[in-house]
Protein backbone atom coordinates (compact mmCIF):
# COMPACT_ATOMS: atom_id res chain seq x y z
CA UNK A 1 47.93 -10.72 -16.49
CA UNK A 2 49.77 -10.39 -13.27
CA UNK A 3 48.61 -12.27 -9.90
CA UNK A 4 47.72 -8.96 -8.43
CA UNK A 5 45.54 -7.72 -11.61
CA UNK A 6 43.46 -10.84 -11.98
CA UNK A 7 43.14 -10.11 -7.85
CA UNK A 8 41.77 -6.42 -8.36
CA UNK A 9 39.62 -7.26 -11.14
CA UNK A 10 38.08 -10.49 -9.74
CA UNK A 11 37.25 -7.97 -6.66
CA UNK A 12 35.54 -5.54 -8.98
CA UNK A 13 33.19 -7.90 -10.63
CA UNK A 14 32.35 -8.69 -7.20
CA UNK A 15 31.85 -5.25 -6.30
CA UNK A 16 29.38 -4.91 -9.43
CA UNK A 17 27.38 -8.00 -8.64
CA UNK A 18 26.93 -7.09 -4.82
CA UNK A 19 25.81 -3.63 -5.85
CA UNK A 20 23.04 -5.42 -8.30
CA UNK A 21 19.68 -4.78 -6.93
CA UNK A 22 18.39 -7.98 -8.38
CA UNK A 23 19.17 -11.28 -6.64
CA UNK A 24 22.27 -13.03 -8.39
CA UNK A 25 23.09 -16.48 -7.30
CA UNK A 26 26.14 -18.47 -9.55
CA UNK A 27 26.02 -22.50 -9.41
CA UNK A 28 28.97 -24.33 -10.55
CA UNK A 29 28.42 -27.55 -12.99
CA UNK A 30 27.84 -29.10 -9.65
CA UNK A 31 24.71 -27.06 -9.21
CA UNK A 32 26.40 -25.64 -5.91
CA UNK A 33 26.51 -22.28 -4.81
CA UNK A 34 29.77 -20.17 -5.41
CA UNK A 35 28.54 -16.92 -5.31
CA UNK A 36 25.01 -14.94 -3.88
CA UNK A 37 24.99 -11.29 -3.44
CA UNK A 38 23.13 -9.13 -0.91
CA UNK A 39 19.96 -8.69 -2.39
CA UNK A 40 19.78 -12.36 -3.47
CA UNK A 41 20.65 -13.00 0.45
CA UNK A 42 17.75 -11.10 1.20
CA UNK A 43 14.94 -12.45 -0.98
CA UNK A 44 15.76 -16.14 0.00
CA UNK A 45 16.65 -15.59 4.13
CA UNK A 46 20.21 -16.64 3.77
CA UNK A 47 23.90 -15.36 4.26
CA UNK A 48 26.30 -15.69 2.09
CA UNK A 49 28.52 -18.00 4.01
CA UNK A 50 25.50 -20.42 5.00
CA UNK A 51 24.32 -20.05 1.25
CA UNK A 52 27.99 -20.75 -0.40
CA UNK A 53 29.04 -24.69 -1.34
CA UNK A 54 25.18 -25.71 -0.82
CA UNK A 55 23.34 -27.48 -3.31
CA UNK A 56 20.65 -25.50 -5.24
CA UNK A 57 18.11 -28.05 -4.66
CA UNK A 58 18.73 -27.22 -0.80
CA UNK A 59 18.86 -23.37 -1.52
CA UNK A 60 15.39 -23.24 -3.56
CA UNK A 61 13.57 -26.69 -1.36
CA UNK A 62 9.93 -25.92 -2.26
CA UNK A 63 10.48 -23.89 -5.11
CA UNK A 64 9.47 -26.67 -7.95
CA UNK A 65 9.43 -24.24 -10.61
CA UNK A 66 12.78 -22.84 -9.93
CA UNK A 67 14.42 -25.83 -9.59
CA UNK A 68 13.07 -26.81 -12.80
CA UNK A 69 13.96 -23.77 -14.68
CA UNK A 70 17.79 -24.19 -13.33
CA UNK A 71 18.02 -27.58 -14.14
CA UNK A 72 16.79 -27.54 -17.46
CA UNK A 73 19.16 -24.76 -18.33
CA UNK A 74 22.13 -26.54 -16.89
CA UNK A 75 20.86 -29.29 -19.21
CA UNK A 76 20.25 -27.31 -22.20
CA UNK A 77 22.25 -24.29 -21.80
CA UNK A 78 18.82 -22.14 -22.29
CA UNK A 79 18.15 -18.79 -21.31
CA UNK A 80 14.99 -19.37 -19.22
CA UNK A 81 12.60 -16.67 -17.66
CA UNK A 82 9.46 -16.70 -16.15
CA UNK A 83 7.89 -13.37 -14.72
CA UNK A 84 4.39 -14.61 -13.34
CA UNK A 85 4.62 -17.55 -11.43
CA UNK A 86 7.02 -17.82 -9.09
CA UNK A 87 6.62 -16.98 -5.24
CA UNK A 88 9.70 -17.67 -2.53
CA UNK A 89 7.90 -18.81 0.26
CA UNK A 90 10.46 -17.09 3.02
CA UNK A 91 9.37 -15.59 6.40
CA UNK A 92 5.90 -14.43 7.03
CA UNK A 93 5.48 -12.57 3.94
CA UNK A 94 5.77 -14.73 0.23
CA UNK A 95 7.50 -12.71 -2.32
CA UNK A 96 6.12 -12.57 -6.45
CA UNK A 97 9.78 -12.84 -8.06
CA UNK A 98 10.69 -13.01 -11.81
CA UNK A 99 13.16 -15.64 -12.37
CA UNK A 100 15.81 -16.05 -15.06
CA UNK A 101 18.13 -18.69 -15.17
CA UNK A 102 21.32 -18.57 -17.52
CA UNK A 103 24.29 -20.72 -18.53
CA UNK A 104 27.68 -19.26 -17.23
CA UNK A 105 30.26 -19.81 -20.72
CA UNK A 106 33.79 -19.44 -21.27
CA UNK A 107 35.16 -17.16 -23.72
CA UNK A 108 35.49 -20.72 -25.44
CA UNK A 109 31.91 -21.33 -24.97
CA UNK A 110 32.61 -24.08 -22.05
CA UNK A 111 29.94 -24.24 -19.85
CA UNK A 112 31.03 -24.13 -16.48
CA UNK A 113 27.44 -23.40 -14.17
CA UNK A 114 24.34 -21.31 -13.95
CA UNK A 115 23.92 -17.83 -13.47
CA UNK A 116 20.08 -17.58 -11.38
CA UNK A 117 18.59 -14.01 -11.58
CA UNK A 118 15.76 -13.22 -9.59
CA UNK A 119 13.95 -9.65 -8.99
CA UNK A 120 11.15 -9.02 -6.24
CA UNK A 121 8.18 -8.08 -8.24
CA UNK A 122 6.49 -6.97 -4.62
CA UNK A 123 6.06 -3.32 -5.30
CA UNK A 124 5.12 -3.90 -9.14
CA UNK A 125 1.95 -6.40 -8.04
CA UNK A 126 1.21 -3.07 -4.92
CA UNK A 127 0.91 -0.69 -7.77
CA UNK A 128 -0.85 -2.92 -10.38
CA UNK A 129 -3.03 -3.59 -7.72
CA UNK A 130 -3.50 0.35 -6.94
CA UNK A 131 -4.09 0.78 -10.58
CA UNK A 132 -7.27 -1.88 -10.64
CA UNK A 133 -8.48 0.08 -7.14
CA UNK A 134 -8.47 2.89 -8.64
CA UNK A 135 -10.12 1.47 -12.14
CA UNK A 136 -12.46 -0.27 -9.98
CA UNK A 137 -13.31 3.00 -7.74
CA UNK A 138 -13.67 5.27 -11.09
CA UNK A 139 -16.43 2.48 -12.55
CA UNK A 140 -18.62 2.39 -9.56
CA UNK A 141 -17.64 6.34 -8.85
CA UNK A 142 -19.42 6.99 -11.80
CA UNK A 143 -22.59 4.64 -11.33
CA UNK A 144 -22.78 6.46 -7.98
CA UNK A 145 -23.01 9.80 -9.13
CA UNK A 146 -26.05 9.04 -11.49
CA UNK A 147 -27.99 7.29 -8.60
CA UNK A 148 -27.32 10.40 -5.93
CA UNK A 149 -28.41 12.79 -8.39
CA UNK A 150 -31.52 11.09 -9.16
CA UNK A 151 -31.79 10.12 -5.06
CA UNK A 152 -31.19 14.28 -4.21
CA UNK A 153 -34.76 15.59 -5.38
CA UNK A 154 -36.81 13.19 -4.11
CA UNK A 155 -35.15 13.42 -0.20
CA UNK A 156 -35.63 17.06 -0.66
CA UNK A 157 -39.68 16.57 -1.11
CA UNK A 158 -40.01 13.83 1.31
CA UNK A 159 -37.91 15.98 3.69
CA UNK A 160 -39.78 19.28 3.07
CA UNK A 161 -43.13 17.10 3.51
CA UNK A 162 -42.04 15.97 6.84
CA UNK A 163 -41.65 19.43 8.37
CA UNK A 164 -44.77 20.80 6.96
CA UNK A 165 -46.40 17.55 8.41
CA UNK A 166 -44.58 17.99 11.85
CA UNK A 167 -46.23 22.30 11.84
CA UNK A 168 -49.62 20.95 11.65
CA UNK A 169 -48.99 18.86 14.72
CA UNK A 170 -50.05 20.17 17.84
CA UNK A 171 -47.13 20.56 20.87
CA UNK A 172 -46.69 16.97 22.45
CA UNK A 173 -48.32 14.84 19.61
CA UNK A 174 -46.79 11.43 19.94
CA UNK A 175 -46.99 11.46 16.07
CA UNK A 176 -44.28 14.50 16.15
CA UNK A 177 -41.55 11.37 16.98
CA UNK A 178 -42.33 9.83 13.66
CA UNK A 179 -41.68 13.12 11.91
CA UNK A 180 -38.25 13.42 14.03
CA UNK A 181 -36.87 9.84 12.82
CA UNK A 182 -38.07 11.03 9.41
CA UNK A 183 -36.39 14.29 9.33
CA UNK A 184 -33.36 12.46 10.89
CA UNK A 185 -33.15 9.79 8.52
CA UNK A 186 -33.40 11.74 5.75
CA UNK A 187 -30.79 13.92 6.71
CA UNK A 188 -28.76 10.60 7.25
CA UNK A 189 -29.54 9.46 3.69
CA UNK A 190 -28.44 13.02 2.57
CA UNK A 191 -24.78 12.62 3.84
CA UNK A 192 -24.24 9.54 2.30
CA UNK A 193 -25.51 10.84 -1.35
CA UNK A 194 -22.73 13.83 -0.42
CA UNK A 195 -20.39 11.60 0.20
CA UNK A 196 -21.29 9.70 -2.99
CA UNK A 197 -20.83 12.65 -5.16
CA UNK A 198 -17.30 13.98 -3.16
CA UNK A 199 -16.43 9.95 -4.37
CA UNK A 200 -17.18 10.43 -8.04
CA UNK A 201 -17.03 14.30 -8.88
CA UNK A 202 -14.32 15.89 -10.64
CA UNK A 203 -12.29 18.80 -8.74
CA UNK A 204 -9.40 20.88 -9.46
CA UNK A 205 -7.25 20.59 -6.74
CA UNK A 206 -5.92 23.73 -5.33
CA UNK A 207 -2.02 23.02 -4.83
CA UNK A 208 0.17 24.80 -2.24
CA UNK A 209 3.43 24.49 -0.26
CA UNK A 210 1.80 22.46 2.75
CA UNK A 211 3.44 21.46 5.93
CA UNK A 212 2.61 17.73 6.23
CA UNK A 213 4.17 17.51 9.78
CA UNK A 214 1.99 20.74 11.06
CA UNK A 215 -1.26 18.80 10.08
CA UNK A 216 -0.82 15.54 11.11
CA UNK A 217 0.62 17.21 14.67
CA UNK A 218 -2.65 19.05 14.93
CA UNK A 219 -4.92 16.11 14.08
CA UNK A 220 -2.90 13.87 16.56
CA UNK A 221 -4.17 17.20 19.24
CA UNK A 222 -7.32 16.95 18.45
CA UNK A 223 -7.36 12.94 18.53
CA UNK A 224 -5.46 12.75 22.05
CA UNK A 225 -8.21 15.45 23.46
CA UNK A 226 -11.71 13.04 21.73
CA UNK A 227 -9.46 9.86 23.46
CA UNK A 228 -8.71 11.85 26.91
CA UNK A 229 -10.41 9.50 28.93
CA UNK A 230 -9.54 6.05 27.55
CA UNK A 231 -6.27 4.54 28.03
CA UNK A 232 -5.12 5.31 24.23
CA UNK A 233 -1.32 6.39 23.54
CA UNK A 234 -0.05 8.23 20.92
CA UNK A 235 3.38 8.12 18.98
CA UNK A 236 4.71 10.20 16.71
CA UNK A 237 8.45 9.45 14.62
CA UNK A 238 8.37 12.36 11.85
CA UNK A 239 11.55 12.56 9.17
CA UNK A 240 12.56 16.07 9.80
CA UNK A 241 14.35 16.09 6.67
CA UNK A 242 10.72 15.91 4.47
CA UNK A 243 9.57 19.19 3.25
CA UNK A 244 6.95 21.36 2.28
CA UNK A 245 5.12 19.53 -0.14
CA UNK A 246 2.80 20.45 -3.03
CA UNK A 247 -0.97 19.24 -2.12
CA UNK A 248 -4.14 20.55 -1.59
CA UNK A 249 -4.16 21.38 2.31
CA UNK A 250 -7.93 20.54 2.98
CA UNK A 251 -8.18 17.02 1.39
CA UNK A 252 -4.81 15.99 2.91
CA UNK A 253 -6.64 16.74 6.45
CA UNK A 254 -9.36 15.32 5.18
CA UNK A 255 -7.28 12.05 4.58
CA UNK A 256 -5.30 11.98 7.58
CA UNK A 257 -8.23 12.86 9.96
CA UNK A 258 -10.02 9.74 8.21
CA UNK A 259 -7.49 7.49 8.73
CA UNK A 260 -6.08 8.51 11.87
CA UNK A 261 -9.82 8.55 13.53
CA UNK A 262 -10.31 4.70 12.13
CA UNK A 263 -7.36 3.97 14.37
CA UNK A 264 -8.79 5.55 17.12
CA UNK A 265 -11.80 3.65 17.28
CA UNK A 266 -9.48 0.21 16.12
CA UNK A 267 -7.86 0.53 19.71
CA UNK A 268 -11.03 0.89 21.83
CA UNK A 269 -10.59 1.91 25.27
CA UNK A 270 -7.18 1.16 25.17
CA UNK A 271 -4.34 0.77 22.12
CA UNK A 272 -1.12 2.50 20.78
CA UNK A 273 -1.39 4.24 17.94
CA UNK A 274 2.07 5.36 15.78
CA UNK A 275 2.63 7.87 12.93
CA UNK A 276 5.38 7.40 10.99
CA UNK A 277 6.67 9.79 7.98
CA UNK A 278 9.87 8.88 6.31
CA UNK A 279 11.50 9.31 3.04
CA UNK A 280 10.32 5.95 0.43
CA UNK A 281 13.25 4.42 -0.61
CA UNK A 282 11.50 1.84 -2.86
CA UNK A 283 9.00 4.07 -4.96
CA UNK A 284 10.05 6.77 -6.84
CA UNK A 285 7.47 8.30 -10.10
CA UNK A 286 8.19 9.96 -13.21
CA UNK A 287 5.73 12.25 -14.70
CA UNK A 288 4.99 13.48 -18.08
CA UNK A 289 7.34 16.25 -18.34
CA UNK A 290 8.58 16.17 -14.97
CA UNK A 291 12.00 14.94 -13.87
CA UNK A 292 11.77 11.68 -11.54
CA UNK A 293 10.41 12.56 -7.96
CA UNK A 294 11.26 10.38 -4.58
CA UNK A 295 8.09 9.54 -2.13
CA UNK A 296 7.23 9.92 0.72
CA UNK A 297 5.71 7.59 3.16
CA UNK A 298 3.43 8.22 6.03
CA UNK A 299 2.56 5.27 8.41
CA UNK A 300 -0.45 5.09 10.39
CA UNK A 301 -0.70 1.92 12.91
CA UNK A 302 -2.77 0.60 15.40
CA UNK A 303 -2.22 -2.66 17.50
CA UNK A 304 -6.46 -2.92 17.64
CA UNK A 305 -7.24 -6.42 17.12
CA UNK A 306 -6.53 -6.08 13.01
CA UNK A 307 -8.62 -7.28 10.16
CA UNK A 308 -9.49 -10.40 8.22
CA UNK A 309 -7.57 -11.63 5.15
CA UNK A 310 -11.24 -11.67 3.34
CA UNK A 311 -12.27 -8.22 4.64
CA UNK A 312 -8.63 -6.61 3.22
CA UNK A 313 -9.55 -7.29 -0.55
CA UNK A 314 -12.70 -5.25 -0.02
CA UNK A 315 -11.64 -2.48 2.17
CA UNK A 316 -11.50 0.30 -0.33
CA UNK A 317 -14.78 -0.76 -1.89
CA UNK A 318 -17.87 1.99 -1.33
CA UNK A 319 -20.29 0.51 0.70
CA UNK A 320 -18.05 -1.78 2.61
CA UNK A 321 -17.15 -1.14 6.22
CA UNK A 322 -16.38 -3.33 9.03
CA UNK A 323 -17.55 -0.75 11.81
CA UNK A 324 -21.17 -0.97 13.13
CA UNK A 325 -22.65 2.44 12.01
CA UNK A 326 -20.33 3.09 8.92
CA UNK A 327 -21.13 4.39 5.54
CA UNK A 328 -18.10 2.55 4.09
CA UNK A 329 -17.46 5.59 2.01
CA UNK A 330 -14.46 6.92 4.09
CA UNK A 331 -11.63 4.98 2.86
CA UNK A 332 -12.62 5.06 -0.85
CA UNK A 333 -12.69 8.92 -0.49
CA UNK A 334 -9.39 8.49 1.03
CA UNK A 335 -8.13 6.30 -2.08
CA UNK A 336 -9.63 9.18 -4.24
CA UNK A 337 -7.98 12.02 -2.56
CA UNK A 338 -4.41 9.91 -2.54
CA UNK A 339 -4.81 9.31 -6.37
CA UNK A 340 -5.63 13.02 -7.08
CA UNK A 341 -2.45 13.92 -5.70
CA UNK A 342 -0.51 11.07 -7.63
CA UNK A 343 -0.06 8.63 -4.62
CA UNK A 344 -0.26 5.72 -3.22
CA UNK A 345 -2.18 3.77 -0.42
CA UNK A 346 -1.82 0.22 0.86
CA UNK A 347 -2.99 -1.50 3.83
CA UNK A 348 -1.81 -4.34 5.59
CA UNK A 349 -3.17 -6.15 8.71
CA UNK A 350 -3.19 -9.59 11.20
CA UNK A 351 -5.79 -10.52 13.08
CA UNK A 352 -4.66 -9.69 16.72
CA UNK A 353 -1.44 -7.87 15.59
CA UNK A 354 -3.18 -4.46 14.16
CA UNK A 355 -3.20 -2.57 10.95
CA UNK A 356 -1.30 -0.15 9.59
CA UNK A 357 -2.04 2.13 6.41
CA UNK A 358 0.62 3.53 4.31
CA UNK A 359 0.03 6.33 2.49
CA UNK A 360 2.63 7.30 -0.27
CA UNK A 361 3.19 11.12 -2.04
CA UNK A 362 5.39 12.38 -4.10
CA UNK A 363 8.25 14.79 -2.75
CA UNK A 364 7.44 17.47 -5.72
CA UNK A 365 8.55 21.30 -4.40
């Protein structure tokens, strides 16, 4: 093999590892670094240059299980994995990775380092996670639908008692008030059992071209004209190369409405609120019988003074709601109308840095 061969085809295994979306890092028998390519660069906040000649220990400080798993194999010469257990604790944000660590051999079967593979498992945890929401939501969905139905009759005769009560009262009869409040609360009760059964009834969705941009535009309207006299600022930053998508036009204003009024009232009196639509680079879904589809991703964030780390893990739950005179129905019925049309939603917040809710839909035409 000539100088300049063994040149061009050193540079095209680099080339291949680089263009690996997993992390690859190579350690020599020294345990230092001789090779990391972008993506490993990226899970562990490193270049390569700073990364290159360092000792592992140094490159994975803090990671105790990694460091075991590399030194054993450089001890053993084992394949080692481990797909559960391992977080890199880099930036603000710790990554779930799967780890394998491998012994680098010679043709002869010299070892001469350790090959460290690591994938970010972030987006497989978001949609496990969306699964057991979604589990979660059909268990108590169903629970709920049994309880409105049997609530229903019973507000209808204590309703239609009420009124006939409130005829037999004469004009101005203090007692007419206590009719009122129970007419009114009634009718209050009523809205949450309808809201109960939108949460757990089956529908047939009615599917269309629909013009995503159009009706979030129109909602933002409506939004900036209910804000007009509070100090609260509106951006929009649409992808104009997203389409027409296939959805059922009501229940995606229904969902967008939802979420876009929760911002509103996240700001207050005064608070930036942007909408964001872009092509999803990191999801795409395959569906029985269907060719793979790319998402879509529509951002929706607020810099209102954000939301607990204890409230989060209950925020699609029925009943829960963090606003005074809530339901806590709205954002499960936004869960429900995402998964209906095969999507995704995620939210993620700070305490005094805002919230923002992702919703994700597949780009099917």
């Amino acid at each position: 093999m000539t100088e300049k061969t063994g040149t061009l085809l050193q540079d095209y295994y680099a080339n291949v590892i680089d263009s690996v979306g997993d992390g690859v890092v190579v350690l020599d028998r020294d345990g230092l670094v001789t090779l990391i390519n972008p993506a490993a660069e990226e899970l562990l906040g490193v270049s390569g240059r700073q990364g290159r000649g360092v000792h592992f220990s140094l490159l994975f400080r803090g990671e105790e299980l990694l460091l075991e798993m590399v030194a054993k194999t450089a001890a053993t010469r084992m394949i080692i994995s481990d797909h559960e257990n391992i977080i890199l604790k880099r930036g603000s944000q710790p990554k779930p990775v799967s780890a394998t660590t491998s012994p680098l051999l010679l043709a002869s079967g010299e070892t001469i380092g350790t090959i460290v593979v690591l994938r970010d498992l972030t987006n497989v945890r978001e949609l496990e996670e969306a699964v057991r929401q979604a589990d979660r939501l059909s268990t108590i969905g169903t629970l709920a639908a049994g309880l409105a139905h049997e609530i229903k009759n019973p507000l209808g005769g204590i309703k239609g008692a009420a009124q006939l009560l409130e005829q037999e009262l004469p004009e101005g009869s203090e007692l007419r008030e206590y009719t009122d409040v129970v007419i009114r609360e009634v009718q209050r009760v009523n809205r949450i059992v309808e809201e109960l059964l939108e949460l757990a009834a089956p529908r047939k969705l009615q599917f269309s071209p629909v013009n995503l941009h159009r009706i979030i535009g129109d909602i933002i309207i409506l939004q900036k004209r209910s804000a007009a006299d509070r100090n609260v600022r509106f951006q929009q930053q649409f992808d104009p190369s997203i389409p027409a998508i296939l959805a059922d036009e009501p229940l995606l204003i229904q969902l967008f409405l939802n979420l876009i009024k929760n911002a509103v009232e996240a700001v207050g009196d005064s608070g930036l609120i942007r909408v964001t639509t872009r092509v999803w680079s990191d999801y795409s879904m395959t569906h029985k019988g269907e060719g793979r589809s790319r998402m879509l991703a529509v951002e929706i964030h607020d810099d209102g003074p954000g939301i607990q780390k204890e409230q989060m893990e209950q925020l699609f739950t029925p009943f829960f709601t963090t606003k005074t005179k809530g339901t806590g129905l709205g954002l499960p019925i936004c869960h429900k109308i995402v998964s209906e049309h095969r999507g995704m939603i995620k939210a993620e917040s700070e305490p005094g840095r805002g919230t923002t809710f992702t919703v994700m839909l597949p780009l099917m035409q």
